[in-house]
PDB file of N, CA and C in Angstrom:
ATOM      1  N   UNK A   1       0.846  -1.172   0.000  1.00  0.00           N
ATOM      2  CA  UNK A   1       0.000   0.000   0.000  1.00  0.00           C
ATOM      3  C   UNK A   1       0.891   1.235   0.000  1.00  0.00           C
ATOM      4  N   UNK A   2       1.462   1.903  -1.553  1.00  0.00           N
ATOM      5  CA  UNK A   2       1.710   2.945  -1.224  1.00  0.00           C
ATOM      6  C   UNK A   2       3.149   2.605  -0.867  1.00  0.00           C
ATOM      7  N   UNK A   3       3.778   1.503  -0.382  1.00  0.00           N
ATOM      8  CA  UNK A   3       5.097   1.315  -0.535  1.00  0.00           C
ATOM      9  C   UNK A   3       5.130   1.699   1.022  1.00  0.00           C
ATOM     10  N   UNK A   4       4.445   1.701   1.609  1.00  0.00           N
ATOM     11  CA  UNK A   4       4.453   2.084   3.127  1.00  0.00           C
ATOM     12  C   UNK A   4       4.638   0.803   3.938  1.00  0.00           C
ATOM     13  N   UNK A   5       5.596   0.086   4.874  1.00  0.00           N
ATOM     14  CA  UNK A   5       5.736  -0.507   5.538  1.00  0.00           C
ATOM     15  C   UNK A   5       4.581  -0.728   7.284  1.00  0.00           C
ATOM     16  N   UNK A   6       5.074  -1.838   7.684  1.00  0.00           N
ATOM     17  CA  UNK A   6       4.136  -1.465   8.895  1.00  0.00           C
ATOM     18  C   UNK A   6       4.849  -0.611   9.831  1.00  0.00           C
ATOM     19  N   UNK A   7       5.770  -0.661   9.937  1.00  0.00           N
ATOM     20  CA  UNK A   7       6.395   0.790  10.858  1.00  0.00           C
ATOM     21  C   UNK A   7       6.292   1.927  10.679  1.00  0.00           C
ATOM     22  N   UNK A   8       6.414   2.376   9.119  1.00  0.00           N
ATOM     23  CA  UNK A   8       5.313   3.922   8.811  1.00  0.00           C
ATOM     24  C   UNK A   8       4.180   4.146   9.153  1.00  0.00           C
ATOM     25  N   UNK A   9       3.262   2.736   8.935  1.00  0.00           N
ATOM     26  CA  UNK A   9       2.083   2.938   9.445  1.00  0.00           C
ATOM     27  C   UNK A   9       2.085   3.263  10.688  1.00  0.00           C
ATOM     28  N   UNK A  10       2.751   2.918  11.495  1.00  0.00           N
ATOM     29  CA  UNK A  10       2.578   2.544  13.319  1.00  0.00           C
ATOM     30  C   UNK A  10       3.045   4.383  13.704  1.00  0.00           C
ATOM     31  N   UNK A  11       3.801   4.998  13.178  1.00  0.00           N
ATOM     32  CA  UNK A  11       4.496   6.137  13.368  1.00  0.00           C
ATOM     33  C   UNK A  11       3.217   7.142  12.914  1.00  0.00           C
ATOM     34  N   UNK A  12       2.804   6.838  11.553  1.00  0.00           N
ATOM     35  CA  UNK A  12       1.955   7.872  10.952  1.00  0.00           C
ATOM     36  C   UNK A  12       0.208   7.524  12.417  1.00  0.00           C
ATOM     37  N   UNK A  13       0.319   6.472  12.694  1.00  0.00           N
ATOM     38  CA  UNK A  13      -0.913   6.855  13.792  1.00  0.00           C
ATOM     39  C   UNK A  13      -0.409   6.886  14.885  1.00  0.00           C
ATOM     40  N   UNK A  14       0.718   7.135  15.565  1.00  0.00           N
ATOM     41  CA  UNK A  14       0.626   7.481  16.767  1.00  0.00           C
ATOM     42  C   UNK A  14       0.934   9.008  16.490  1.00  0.00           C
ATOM     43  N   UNK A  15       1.535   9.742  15.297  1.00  0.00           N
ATOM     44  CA  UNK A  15       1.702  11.430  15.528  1.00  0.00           C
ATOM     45  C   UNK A  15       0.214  11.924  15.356  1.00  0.00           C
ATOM     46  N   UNK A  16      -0.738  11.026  14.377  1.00  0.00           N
ATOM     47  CA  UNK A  16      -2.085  11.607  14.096  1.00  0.00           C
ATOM     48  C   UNK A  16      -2.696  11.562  15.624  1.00  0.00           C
ATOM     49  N   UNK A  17      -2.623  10.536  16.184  1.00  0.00           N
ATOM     50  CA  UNK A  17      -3.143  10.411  17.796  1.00  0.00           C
ATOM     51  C   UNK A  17      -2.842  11.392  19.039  1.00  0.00           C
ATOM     52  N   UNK A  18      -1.134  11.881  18.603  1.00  0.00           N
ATOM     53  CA  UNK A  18      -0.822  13.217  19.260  1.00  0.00           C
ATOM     54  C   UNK A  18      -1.224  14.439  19.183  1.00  0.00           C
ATOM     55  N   UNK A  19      -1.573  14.693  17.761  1.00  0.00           N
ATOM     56  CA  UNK A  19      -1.876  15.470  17.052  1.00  0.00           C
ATOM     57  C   UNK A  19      -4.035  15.854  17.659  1.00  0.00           C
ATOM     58  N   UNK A  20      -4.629  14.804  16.852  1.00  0.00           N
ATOM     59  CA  UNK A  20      -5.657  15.070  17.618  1.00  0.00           C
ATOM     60  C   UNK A  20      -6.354  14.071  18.752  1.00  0.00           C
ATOM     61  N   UNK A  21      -5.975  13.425  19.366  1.00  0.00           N
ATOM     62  CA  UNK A  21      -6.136  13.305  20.346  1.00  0.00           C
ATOM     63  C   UNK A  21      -7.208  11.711  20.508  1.00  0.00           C
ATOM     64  N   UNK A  22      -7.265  10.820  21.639  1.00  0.00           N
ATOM     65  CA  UNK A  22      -7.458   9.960  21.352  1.00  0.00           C
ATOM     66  C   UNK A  22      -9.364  10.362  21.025  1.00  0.00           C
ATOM     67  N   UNK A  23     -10.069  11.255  21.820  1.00  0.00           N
ATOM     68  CA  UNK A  23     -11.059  11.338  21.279  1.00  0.00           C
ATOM     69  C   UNK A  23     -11.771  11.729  20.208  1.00  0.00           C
ATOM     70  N   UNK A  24     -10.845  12.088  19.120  1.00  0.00           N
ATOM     71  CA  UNK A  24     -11.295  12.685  17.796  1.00  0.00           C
ATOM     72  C   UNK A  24     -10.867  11.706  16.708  1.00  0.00           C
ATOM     73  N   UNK A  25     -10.405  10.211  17.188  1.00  0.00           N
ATOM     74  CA  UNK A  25     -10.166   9.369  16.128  1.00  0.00           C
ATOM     75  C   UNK A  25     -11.310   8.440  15.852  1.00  0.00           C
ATOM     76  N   UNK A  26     -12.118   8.427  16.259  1.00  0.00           N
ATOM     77  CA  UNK A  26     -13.501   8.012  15.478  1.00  0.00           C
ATOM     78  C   UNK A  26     -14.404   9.060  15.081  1.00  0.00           C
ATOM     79  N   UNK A  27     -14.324  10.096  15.532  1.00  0.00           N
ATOM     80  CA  UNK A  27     -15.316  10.969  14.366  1.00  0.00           C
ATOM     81  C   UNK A  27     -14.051  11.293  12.721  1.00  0.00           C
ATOM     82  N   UNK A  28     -13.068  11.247  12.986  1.00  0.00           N
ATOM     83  CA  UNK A  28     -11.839  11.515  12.022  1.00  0.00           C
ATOM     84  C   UNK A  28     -11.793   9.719  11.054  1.00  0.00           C
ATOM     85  N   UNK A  29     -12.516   9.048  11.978  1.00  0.00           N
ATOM     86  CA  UNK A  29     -12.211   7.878  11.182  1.00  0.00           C
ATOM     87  C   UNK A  29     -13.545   7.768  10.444  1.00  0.00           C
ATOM     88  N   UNK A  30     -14.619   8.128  11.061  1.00  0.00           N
ATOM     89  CA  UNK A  30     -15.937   8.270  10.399  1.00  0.00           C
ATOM     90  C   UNK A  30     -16.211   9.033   8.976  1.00  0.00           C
ATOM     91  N   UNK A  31     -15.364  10.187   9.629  1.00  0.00           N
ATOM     92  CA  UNK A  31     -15.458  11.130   8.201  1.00  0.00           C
ATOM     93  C   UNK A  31     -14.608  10.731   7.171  1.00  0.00           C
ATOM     94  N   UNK A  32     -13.425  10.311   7.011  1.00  0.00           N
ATOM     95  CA  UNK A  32     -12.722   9.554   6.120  1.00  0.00           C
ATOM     96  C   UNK A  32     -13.322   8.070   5.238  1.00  0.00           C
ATOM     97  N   UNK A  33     -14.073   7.812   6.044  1.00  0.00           N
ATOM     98  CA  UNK A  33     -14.845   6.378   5.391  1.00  0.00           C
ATOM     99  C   UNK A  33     -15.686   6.780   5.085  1.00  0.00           C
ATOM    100  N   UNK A  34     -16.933   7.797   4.915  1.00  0.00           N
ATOM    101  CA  UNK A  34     -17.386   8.344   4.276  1.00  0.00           C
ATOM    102  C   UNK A  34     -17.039   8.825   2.855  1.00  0.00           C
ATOM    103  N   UNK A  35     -15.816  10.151   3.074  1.00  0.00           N
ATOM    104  CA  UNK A  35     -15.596  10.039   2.435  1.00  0.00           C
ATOM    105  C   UNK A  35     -14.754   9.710   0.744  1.00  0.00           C
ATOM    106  N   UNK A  36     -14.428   8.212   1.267  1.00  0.00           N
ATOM    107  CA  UNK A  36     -13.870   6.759   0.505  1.00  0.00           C
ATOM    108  C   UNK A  36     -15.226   6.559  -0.220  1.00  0.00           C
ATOM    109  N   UNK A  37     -15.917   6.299   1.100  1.00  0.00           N
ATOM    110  CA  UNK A  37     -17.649   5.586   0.157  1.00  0.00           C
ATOM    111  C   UNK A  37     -17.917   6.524  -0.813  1.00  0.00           C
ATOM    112  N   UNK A  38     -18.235   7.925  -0.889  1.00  0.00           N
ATOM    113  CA  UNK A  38     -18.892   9.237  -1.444  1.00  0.00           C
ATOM    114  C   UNK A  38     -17.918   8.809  -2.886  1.00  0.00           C
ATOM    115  N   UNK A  39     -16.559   8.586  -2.830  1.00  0.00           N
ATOM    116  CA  UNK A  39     -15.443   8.646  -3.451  1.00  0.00           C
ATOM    117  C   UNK A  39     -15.600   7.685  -4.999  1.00  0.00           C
ATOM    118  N   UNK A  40     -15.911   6.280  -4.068  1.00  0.00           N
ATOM    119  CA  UNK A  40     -16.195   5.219  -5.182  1.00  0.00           C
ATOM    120  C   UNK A  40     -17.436   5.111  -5.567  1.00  0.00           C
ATOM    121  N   UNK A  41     -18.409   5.434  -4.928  1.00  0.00           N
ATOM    122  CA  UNK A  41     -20.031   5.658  -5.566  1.00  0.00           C
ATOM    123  C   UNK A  41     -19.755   6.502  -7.186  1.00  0.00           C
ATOM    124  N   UNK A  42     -19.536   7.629  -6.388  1.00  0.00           N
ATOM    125  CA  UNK A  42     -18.894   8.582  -7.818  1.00  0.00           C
ATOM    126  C   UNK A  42     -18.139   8.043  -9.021  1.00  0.00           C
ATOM    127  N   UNK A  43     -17.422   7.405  -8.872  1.00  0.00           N
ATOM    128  CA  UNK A  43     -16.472   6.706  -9.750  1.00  0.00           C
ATOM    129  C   UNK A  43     -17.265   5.698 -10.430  1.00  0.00           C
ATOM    130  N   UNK A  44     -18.013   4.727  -9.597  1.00  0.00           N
ATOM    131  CA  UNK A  44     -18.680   4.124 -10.469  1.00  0.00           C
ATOM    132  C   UNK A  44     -20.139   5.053 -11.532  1.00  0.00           C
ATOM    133  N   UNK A  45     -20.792   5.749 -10.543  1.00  0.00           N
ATOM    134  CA  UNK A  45     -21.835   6.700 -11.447  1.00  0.00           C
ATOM    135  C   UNK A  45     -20.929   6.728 -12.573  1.00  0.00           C
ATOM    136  N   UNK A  46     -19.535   7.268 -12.678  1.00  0.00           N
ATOM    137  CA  UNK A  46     -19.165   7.862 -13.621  1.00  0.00           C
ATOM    138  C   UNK A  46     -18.801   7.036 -14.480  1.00  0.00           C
ATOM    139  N   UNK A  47     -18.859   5.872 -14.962  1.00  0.00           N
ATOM    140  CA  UNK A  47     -18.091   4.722 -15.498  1.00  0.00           C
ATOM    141  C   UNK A  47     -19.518   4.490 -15.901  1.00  0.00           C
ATOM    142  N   UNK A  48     -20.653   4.322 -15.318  1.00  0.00           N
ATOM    143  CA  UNK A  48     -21.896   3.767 -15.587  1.00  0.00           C
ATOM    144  C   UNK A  48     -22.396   4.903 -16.676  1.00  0.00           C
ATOM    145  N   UNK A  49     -22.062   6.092 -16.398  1.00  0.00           N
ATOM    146  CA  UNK A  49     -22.648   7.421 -17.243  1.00  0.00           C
ATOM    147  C   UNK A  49     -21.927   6.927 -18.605  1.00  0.00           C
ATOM    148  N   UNK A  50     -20.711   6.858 -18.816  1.00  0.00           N
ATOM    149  CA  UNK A  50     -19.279   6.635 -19.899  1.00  0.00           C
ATOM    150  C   UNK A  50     -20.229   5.488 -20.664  1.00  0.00           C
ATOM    151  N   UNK A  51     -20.668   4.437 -20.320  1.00  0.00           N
ATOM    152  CA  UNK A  51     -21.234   3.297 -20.722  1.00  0.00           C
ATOM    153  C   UNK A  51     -22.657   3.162 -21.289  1.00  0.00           C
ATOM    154  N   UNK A  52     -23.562   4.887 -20.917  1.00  0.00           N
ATOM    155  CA  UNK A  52     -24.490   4.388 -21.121  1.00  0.00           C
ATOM    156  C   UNK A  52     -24.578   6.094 -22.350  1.00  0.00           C
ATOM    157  N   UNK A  53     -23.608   6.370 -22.308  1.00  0.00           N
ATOM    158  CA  UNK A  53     -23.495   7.937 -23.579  1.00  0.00           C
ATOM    159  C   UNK A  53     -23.093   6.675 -24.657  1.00  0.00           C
ATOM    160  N   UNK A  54     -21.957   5.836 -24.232  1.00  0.00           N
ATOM    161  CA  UNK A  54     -21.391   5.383 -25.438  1.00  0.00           C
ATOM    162  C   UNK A  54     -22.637   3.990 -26.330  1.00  0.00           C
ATOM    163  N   UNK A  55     -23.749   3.753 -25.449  1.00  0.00           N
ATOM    164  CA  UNK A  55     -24.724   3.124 -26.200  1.00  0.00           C
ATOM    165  C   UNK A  55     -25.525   3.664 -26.620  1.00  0.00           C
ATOM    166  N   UNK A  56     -25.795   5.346 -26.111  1.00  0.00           N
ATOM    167  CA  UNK A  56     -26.622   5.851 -27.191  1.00  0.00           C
ATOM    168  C   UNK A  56     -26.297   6.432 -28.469  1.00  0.00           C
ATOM    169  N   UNK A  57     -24.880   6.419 -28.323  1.00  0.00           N
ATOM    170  CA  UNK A  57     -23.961   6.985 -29.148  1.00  0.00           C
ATOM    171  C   UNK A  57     -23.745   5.310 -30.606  1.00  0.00           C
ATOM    172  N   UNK A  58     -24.116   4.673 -30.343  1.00  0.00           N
ATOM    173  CA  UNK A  58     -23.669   3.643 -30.647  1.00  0.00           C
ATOM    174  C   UNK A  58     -25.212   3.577 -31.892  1.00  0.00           C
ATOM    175  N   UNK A  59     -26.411   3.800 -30.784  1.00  0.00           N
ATOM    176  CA  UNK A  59     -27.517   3.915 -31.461  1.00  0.00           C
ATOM    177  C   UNK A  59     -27.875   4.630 -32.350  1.00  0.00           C
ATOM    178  N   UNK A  60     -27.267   6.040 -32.074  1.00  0.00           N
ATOM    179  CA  UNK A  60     -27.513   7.109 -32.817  1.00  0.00           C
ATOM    180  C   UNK A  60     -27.202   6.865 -34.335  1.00  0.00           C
ATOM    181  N   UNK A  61     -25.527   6.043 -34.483  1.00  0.00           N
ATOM    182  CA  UNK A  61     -24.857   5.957 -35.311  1.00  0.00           C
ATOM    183  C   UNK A  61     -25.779   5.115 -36.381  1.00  0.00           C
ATOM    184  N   UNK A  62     -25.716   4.038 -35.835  1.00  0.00           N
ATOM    185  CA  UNK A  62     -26.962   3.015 -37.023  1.00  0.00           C
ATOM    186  C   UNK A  62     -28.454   3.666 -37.469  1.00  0.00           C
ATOM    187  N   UNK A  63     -28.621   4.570 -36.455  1.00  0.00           N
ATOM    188  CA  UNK A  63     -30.228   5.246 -37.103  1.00  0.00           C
ATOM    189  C   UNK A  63     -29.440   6.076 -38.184  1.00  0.00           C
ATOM    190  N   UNK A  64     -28.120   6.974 -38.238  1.00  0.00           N
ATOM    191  CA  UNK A  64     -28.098   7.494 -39.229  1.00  0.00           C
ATOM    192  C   UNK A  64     -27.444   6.542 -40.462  1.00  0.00           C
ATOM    193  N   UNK A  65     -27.102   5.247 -40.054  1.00  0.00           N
ATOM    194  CA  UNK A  65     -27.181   4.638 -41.409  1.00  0.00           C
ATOM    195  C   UNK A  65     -27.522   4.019 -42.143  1.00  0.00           C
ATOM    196  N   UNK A  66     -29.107   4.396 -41.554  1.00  0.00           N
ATOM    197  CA  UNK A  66     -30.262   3.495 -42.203  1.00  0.00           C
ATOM    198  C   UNK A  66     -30.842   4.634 -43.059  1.00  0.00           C
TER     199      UNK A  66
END
């Protein structure tokens, strides 16, 4: 992940833990998984949109070559 070892990891959450504190790591973890979810919903809409221009696009083409 990212080329990150488990000892980066272990370092990068105990300064975030110093930083804000042990009671702000579940609303900080809440809002981050959010927004991941918000993140890939989008990505797929957008792949689903790409897929469904390129079949009307597809349609369009044969009505004009009839």
């Amino acid at each position: 992940m990212f080329g990150l070892g488990p000892t980066e990891l272990i370092i990068i959450l105990v300064i975030v833990l110093v930083i804000f504190g042990a009671g702000k790591l579940p609303e900080i973890g809440g809002a981050l998984g959010k927004g991941i979810r918000n993140f890939k919903s989008s990505m797929s809409d957008a792949t689903s949109d790409k897929s469904v221009k390129g079949d009307i696009e597809d349609k369009s083409k044969k009505e004009e070559e009839k």
